[in-house]
C-alpha atoms as a PDB file:
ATOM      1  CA  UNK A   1       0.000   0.000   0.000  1.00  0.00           C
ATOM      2  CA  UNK A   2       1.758   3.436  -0.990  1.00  0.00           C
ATOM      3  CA  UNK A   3       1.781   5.719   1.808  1.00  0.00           C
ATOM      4  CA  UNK A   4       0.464   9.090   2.600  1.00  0.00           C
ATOM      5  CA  UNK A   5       3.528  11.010   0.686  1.00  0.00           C
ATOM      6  CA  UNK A   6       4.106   8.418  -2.100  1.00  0.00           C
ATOM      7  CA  UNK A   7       0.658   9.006  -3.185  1.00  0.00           C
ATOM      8  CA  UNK A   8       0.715  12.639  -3.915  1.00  0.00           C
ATOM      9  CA  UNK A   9       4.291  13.647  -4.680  1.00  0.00           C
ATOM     10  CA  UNK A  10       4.855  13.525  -8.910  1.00  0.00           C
ATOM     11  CA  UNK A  11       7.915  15.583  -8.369  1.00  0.00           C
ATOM     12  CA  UNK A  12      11.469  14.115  -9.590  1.00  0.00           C
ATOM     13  CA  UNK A  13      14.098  16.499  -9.000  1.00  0.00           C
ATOM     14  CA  UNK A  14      16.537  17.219 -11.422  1.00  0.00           C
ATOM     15  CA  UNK A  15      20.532  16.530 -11.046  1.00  0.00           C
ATOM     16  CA  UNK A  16      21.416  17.753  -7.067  1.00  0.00           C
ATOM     17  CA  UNK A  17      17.880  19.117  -6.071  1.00  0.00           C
ATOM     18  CA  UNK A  18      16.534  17.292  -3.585  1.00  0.00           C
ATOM     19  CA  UNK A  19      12.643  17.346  -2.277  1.00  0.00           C
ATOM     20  CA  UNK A  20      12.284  17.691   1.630  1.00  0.00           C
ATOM     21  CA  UNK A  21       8.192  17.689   3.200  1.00  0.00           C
ATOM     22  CA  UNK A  22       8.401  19.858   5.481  1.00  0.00           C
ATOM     23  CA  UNK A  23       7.789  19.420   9.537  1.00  0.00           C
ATOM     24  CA  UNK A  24       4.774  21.000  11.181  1.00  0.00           C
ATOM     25  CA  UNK A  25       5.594  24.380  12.603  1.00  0.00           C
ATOM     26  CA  UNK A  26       4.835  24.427  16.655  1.00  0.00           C
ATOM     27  CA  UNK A  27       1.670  24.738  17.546  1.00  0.00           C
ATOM     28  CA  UNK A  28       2.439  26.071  21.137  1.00  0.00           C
ATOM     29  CA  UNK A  29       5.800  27.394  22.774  1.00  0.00           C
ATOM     30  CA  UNK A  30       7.965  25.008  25.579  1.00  0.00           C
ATOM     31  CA  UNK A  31       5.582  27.021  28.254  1.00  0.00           C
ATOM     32  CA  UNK A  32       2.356  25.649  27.064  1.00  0.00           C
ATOM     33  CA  UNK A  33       1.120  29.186  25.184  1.00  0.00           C
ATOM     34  CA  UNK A  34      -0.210  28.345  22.166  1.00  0.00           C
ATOM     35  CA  UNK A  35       0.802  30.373  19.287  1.00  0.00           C
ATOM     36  CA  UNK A  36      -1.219  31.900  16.671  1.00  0.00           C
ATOM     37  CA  UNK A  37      -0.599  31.519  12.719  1.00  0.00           C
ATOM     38  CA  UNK A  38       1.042  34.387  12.506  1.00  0.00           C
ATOM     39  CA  UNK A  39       3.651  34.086  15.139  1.00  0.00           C
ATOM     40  CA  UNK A  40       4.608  30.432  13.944  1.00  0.00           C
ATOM     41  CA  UNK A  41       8.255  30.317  12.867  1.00  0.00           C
ATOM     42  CA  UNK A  42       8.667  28.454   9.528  1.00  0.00           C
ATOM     43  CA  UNK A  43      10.663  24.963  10.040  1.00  0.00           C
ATOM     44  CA  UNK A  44      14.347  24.350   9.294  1.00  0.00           C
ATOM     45  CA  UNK A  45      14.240  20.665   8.831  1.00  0.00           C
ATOM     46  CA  UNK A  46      12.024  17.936   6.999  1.00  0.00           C
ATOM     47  CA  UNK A  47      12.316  14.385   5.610  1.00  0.00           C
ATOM     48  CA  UNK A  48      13.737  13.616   2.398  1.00  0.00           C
ATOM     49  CA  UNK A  49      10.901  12.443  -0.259  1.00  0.00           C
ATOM     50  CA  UNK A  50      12.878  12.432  -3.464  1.00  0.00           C
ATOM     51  CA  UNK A  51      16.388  12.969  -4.291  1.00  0.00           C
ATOM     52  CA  UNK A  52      17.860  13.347  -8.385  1.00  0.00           C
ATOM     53  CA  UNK A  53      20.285  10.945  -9.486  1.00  0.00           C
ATOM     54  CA  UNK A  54      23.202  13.218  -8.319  1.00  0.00           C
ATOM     55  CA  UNK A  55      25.536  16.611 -10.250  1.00  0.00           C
ATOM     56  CA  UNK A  56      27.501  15.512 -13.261  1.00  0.00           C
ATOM     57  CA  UNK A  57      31.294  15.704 -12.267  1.00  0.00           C
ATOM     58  CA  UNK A  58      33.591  17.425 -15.037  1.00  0.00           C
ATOM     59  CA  UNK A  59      34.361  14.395 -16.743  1.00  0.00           C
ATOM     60  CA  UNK A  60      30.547  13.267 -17.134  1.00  0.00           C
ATOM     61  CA  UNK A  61      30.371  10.860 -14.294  1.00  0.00           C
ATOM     62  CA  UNK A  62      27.439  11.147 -11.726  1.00  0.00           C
ATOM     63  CA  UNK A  63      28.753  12.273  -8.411  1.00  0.00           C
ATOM     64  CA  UNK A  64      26.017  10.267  -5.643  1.00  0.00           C
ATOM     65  CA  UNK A  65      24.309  12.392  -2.866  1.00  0.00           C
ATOM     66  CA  UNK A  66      25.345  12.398   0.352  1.00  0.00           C
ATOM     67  CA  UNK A  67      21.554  12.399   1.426  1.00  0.00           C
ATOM     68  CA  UNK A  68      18.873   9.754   0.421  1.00  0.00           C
ATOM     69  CA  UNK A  69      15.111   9.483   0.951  1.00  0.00           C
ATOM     70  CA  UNK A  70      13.792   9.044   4.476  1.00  0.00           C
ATOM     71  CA  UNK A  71      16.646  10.976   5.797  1.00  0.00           C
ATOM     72  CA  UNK A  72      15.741  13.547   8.193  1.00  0.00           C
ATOM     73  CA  UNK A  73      17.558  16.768   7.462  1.00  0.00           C
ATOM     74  CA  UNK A  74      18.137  20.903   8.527  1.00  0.00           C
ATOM     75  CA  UNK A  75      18.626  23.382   5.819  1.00  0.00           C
ATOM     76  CA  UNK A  76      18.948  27.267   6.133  1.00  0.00           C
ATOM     77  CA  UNK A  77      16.235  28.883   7.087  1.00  0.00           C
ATOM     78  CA  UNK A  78      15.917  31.053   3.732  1.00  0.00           C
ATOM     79  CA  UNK A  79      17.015  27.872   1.384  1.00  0.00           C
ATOM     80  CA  UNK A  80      15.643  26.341  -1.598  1.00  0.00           C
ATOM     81  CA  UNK A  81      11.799  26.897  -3.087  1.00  0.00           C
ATOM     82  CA  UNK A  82       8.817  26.318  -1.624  1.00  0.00           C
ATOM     83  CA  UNK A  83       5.992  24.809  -3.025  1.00  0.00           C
ATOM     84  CA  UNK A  84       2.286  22.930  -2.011  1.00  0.00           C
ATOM     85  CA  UNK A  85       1.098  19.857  -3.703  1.00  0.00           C
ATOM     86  CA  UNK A  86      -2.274  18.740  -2.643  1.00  0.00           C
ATOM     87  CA  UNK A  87      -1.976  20.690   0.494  1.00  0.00           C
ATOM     88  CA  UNK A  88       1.187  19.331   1.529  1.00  0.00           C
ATOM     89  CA  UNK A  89       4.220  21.725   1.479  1.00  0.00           C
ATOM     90  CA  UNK A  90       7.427  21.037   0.380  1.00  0.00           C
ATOM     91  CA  UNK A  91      11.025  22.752  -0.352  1.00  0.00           C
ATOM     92  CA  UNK A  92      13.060  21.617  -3.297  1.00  0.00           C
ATOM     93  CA  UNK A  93      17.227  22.499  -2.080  1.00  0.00           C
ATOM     94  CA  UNK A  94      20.508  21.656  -3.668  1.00  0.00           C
ATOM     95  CA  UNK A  95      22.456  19.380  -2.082  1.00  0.00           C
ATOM     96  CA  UNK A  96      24.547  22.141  -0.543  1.00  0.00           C
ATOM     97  CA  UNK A  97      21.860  23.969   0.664  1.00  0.00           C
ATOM     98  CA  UNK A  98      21.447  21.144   3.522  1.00  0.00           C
ATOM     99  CA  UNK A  99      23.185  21.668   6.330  1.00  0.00           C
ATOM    100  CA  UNK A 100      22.998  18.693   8.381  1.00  0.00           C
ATOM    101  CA  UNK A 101      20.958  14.887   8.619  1.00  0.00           C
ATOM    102  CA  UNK A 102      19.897  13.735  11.658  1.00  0.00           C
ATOM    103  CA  UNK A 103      21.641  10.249  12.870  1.00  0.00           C
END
């Protein structure tokens, strides 16, 4: 059975871009008060939904990506493009645009 993400996403990213969905933004702060749309900082990490097959290295070759899908990852917090499909968001980054996966 595909699941909720495989479903909707009909993105493949091109050479280094990589798709990331992104994680809810808080709904309250570490206090308890709950914060309203507008005060909601945007996330700085998601979970890898589709990578391309890697940048072409100077002789031709395909260089692999040091991220692959399911990966949990942080990126900058003005990185990449956003974009909604189905409702969903999502931010397509360059490979170098990511700053860190989590272990």
């Amino acid at each position: 059975m595909a699941t909720k993400t495989q479903s909707k996403l009909n993105i493949r990213p091109l050479d280094d871009r990589i798709v990331v969905e992104n994680t809810a933004a808080e709904e309250k702060t570490a206090g308890g008060i709950l914060l309203p749309e507008t005060a909601k900082e945007k996330p700085q990490h998601g979970k890898v939904v589709a990578t391309g097959p890697g940048r072409l290295s100077k002789d031709g070759a395909r260089l692999p990506l040091a991220v692959k899908k399911g990966d949990k990852v942080v990126y900058g917090k003005y990185a990449g493009t956003d974009i909604t499909v189905e409702g969903t968001e999502y931010k397509i980054l360059r490979e170098n645009e990511i700053l860190a996966k989590f272990e």
